[in-house]
N, C-alpha and C. Protein backbone atom coordinates (compact mmCIF):
# COMPACT_ATOMS: atom_id res chain seq x y z
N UNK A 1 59.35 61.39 50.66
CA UNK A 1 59.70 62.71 50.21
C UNK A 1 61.22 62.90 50.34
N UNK A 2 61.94 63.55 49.39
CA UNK A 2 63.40 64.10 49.24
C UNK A 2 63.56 65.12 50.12
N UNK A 3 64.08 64.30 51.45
CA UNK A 3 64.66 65.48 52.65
C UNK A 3 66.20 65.96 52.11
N UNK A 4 66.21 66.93 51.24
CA UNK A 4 67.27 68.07 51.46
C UNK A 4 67.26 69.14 51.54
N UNK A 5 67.91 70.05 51.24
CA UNK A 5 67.90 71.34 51.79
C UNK A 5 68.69 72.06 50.18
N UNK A 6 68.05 72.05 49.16
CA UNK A 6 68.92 73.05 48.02
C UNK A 6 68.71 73.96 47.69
N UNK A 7 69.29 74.75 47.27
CA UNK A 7 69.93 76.16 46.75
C UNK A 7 68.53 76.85 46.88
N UNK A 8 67.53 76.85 46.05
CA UNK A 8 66.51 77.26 45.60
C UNK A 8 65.87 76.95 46.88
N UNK A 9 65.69 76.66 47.99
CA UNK A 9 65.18 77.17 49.65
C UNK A 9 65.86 77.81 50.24
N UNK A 10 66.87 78.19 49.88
CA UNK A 10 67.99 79.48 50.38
C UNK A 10 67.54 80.80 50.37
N UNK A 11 67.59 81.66 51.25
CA UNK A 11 66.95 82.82 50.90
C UNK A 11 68.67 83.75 50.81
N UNK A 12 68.70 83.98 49.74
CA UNK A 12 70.05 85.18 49.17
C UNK A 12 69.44 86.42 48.59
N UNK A 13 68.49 87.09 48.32
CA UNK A 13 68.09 88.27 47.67
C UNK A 13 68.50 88.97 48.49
N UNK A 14 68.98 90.28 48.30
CA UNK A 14 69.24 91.09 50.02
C UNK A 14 68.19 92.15 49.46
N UNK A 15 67.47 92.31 48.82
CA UNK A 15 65.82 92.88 48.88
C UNK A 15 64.79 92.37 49.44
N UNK A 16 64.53 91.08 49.11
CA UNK A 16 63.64 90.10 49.94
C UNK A 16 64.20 90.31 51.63
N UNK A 17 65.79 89.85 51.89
CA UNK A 17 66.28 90.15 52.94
C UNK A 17 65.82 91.18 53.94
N UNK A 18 66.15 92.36 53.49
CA UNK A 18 66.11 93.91 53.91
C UNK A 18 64.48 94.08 54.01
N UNK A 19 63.30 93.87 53.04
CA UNK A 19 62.29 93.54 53.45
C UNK A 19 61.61 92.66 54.49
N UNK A 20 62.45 91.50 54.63
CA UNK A 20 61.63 90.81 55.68
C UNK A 20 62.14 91.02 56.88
N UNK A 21 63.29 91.82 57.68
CA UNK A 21 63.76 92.21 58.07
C UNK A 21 63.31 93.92 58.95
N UNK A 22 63.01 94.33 57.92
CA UNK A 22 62.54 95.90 58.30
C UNK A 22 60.58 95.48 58.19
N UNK A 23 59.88 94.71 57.92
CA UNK A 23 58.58 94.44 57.81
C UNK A 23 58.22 93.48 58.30
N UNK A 24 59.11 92.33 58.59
CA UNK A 24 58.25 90.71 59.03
C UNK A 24 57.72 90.99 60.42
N UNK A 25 56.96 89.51 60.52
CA UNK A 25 56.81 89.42 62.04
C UNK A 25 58.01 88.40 62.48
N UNK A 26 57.88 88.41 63.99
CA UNK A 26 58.86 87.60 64.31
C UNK A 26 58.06 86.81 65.91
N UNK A 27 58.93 85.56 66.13
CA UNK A 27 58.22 84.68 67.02
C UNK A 27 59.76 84.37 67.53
N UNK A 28 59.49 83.98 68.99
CA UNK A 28 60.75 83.53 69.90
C UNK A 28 60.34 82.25 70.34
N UNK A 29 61.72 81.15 70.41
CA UNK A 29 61.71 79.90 71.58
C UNK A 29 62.89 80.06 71.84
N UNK A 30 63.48 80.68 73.02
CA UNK A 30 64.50 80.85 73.15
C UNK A 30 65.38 79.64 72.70
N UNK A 31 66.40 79.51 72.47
CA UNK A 31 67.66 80.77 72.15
C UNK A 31 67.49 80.84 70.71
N UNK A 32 65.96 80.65 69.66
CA UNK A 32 65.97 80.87 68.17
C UNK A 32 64.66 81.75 68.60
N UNK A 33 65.13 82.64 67.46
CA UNK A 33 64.20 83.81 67.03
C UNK A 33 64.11 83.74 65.41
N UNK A 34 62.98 83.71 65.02
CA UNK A 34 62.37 83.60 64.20
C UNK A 34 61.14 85.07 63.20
N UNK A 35 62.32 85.48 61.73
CA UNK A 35 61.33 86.42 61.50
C UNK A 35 60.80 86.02 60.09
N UNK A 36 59.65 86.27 59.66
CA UNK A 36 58.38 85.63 58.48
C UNK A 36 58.24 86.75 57.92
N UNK A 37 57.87 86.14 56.75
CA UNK A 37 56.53 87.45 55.71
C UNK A 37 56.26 86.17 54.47
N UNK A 38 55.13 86.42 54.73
CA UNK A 38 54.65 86.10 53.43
C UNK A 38 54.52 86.70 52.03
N UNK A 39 55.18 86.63 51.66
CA UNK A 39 55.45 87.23 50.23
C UNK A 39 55.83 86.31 48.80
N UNK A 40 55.54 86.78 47.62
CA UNK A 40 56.11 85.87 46.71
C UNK A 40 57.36 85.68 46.54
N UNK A 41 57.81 84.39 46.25
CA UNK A 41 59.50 84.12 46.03
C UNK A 41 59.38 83.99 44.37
N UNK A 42 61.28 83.91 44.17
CA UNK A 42 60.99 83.44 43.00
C UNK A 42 61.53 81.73 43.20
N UNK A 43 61.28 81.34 41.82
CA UNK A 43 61.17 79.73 41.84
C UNK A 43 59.56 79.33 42.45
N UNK A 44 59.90 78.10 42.82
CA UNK A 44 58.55 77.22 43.24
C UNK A 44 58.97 76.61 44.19
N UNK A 45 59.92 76.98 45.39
CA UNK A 45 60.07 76.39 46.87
C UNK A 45 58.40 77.26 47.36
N UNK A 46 58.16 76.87 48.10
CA UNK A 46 57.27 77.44 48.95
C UNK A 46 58.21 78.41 50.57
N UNK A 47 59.06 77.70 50.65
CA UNK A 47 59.95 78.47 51.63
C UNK A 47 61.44 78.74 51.40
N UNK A 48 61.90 80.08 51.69
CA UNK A 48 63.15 80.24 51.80
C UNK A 48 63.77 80.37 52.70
N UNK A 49 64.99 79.77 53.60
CA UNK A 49 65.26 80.12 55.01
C UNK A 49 66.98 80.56 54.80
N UNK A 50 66.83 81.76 55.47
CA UNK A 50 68.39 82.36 56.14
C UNK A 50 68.33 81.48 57.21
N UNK A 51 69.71 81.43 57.44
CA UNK A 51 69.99 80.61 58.93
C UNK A 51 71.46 82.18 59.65
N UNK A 52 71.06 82.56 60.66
CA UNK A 52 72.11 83.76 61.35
C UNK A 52 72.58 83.40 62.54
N UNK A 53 73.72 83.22 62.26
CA UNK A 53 74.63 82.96 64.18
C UNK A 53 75.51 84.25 64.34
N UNK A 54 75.22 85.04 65.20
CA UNK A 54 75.81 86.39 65.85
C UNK A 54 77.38 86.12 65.75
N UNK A 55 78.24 86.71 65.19
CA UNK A 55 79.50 86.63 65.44
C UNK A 55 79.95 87.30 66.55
N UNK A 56 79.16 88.17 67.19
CA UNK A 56 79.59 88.83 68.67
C UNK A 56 79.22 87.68 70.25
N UNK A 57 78.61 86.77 69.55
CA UNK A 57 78.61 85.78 70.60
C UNK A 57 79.58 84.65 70.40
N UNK A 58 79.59 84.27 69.19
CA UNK A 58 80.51 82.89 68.77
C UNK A 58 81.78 83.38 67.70
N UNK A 59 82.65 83.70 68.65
CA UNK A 59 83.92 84.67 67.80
C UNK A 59 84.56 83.21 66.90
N UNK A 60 84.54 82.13 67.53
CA UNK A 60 85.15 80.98 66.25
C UNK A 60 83.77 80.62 65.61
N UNK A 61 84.45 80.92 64.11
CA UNK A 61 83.54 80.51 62.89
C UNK A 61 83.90 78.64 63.52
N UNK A 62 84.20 78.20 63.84
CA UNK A 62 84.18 76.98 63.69
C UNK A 62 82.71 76.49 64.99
N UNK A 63 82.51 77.13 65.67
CA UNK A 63 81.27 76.85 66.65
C UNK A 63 79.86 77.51 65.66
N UNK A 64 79.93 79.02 65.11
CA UNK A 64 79.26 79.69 64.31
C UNK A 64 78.53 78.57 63.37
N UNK A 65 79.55 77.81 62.62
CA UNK A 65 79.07 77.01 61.49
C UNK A 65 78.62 75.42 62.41
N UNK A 66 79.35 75.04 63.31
CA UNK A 66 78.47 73.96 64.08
C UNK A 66 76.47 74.13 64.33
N UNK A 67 76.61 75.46 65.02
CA UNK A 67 75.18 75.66 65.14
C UNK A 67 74.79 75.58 63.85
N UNK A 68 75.11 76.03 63.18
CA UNK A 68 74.43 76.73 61.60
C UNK A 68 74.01 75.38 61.24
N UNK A 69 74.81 74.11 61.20
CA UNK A 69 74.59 72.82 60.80
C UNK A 69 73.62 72.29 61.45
N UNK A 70 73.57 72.69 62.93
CA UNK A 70 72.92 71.74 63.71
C UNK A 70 70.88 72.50 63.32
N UNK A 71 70.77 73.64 63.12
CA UNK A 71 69.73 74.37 62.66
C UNK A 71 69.64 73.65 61.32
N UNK A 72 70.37 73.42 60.11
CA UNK A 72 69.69 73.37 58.89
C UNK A 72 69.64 72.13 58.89
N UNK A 73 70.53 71.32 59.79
CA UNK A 73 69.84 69.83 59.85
C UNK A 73 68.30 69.52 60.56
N UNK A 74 68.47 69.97 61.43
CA UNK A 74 66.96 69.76 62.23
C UNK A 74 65.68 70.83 61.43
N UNK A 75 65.89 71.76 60.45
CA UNK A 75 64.80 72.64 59.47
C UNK A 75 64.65 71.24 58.53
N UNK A 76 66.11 70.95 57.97
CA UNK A 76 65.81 69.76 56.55
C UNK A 76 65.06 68.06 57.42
N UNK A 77 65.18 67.23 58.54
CA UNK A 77 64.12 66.96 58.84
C UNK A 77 62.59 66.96 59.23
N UNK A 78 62.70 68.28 59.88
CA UNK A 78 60.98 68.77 59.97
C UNK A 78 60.63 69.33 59.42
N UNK A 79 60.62 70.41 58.20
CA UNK A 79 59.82 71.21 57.20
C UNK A 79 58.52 70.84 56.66
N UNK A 80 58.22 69.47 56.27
CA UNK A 80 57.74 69.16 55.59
C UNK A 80 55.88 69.07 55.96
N UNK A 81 55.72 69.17 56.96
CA UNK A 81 54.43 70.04 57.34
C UNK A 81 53.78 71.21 57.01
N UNK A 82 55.38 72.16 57.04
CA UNK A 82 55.20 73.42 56.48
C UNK A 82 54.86 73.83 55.57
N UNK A 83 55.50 72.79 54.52
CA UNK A 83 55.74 73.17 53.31
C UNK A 83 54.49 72.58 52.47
N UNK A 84 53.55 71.59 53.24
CA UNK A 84 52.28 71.01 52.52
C UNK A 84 50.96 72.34 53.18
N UNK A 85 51.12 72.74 54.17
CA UNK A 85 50.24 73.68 54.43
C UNK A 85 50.75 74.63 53.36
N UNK A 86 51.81 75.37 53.51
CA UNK A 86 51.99 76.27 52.49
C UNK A 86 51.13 76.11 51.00
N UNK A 87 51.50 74.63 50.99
CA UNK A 87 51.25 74.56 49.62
C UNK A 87 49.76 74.27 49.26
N UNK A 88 49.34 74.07 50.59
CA UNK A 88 47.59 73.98 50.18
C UNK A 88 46.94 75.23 50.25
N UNK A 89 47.54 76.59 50.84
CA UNK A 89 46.92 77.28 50.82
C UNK A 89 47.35 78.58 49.22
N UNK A 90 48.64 77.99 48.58
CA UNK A 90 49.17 78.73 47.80
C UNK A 90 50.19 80.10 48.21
N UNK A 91 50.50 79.69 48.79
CA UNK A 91 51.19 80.83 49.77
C UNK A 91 52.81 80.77 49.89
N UNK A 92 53.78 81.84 49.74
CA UNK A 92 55.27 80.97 49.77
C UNK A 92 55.16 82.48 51.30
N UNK A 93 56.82 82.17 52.07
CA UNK A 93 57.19 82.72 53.00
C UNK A 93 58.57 82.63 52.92
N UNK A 94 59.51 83.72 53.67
CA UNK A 94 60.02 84.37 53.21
C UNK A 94 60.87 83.42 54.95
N UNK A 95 61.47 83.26 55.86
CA UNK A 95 61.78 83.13 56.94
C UNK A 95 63.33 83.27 57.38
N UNK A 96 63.72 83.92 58.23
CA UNK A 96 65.39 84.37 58.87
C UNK A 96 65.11 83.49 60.01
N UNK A 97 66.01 82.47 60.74
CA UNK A 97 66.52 81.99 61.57
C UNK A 97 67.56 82.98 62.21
N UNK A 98 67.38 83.05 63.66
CA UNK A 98 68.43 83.68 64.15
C UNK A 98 69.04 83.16 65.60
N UNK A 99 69.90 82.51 65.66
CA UNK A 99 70.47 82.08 66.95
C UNK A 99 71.13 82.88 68.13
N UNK A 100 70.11 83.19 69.38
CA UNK A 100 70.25 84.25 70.28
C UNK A 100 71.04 83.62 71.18
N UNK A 101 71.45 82.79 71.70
CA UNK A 101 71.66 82.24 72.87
C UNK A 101 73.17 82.47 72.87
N UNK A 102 73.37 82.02 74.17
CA UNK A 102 75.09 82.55 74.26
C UNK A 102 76.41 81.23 74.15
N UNK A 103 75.25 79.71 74.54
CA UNK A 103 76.00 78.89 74.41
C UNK A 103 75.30 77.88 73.45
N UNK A 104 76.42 76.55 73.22
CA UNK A 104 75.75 76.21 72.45
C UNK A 104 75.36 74.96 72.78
N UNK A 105 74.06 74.69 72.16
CA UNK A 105 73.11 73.65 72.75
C UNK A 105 73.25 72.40 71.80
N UNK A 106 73.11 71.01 72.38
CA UNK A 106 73.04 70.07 72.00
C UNK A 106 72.06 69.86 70.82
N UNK A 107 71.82 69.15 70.04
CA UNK A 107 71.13 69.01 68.69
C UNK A 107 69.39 68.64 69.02
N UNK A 108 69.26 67.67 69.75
CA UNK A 108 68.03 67.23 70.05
C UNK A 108 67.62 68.79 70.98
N UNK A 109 67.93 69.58 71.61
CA UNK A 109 67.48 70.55 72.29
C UNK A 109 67.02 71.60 70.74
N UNK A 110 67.83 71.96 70.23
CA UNK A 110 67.86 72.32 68.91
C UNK A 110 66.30 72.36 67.97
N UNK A 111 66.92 71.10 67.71
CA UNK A 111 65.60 70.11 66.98
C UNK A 111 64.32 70.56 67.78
N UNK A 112 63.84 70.23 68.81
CA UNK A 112 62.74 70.91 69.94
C UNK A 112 62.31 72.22 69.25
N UNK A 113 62.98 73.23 69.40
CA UNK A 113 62.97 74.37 69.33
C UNK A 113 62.45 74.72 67.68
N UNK A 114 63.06 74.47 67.27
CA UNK A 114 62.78 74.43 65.62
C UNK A 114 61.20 73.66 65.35
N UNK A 115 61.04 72.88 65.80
CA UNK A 115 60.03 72.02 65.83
C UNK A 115 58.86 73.26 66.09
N UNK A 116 58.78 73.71 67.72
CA UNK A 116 58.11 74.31 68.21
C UNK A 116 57.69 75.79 67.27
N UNK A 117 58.84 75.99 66.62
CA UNK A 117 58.51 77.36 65.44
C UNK A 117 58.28 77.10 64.40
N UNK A 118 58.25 76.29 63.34
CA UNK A 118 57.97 75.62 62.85
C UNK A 118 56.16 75.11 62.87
N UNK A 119 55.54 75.33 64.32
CA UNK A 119 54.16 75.05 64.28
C UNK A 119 53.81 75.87 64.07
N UNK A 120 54.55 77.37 65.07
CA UNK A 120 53.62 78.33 65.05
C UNK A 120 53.18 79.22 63.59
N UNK A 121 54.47 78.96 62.62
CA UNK A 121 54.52 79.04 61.30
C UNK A 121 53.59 78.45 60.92
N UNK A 122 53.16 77.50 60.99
CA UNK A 122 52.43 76.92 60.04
C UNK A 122 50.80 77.50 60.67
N UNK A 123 50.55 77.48 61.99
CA UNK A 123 49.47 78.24 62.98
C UNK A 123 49.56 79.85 62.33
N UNK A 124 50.22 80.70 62.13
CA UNK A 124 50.40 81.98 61.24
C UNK A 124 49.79 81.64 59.61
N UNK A 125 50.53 80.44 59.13
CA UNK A 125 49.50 80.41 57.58
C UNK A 125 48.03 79.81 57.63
N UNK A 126 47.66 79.43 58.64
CA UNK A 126 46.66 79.02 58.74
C UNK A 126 45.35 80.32 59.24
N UNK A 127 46.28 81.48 60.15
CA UNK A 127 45.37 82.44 60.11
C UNK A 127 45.16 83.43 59.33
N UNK A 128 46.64 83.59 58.67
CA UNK A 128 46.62 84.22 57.07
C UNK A 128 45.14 83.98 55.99
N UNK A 129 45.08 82.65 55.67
CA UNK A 129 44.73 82.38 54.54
C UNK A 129 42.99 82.30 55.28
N UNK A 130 42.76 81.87 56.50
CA UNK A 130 41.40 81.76 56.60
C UNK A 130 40.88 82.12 58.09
C-alpha cells in the first residue's frame, strides 16, 4: 500500500472544523488528545486529519513544526488499519490531533501514542456501525 499522507486526507474546511470541534468526541494518551466525528467528507479518503501544536507552549515555530512532523510521520505509517475498518464499514471520520504536552518527546514515544489512538478509533467504528 502507498504510505503517504496527501492533500485530500487533510482536513481544511473550517465548517467540518468548527463542527467537529463544538460536537466530536474526544479520547486522551497523554500528551495527544484526540477529537472524532463521523461524518461525510468530501472526496473518497475515508479520513481527514488536522494535526494542532499550541503556540502558547512551543513559542518557536521551528519545535511547533518538528512535533507536527514527528505526528504526521508516525499517522502516515500506522493509519492503515484505520482506514480498512473504515472502509469496511462505509464510514469516513472527520479527526483533530492535538499536542498537549509541554515538552517535546522523542519520535518512537510519539509513534506509541498515536498507535494507542489510533485503536481506540478504530474500537469507536466498530461500536458505531455494530
Amino acid at each position: 500500500m502507498n504510505s503517504t499522507f496527501p492533500k485530500n486526507e487533510r482536513l481544511c474546511r473550517n465548517k467540518l472544523i468548527r463542527q467537529l470541534f463544538e460536537t466530536g468526541a474526544s479520547a486522551a494518551a497523554p500528551p495527544l488528545r484526540v477529537r472524532y466525528l463521523f461524518v461525510p467528507l468530501p472526496g473518497s479518503s475515508p479520513v481527514q486529519l488536522l494535526i494542532a501544536v499550541p503556540k502558547s507552549f512551543f513559542p518557536k515555530a521551528s519545535d511547533r513544526n518538528l512535533i507536527r512532523r514527528r505526528i504526521r510521520e508516525s499517522y502516515r505509517r500506522n493509519k492503515y488499519p484505520l482506514h480498512e475498518s473504515l472502509a469496511s464499514t462505509n464510514k469516513q471520520l472527520a479527526v483533530a490531533l492535538s499536542y498537549t504536552g509541554k515538552q517535546i518527546l522523542p519520535y518512537a514515544a510519539i509513534e506509541e501514542k498515536i498507535i494507542l489512538l489510533l485503536q481506540r478509533l478504530m474500537k469507536e467504528n466498530e461500536k458505531a456501525s455494530g
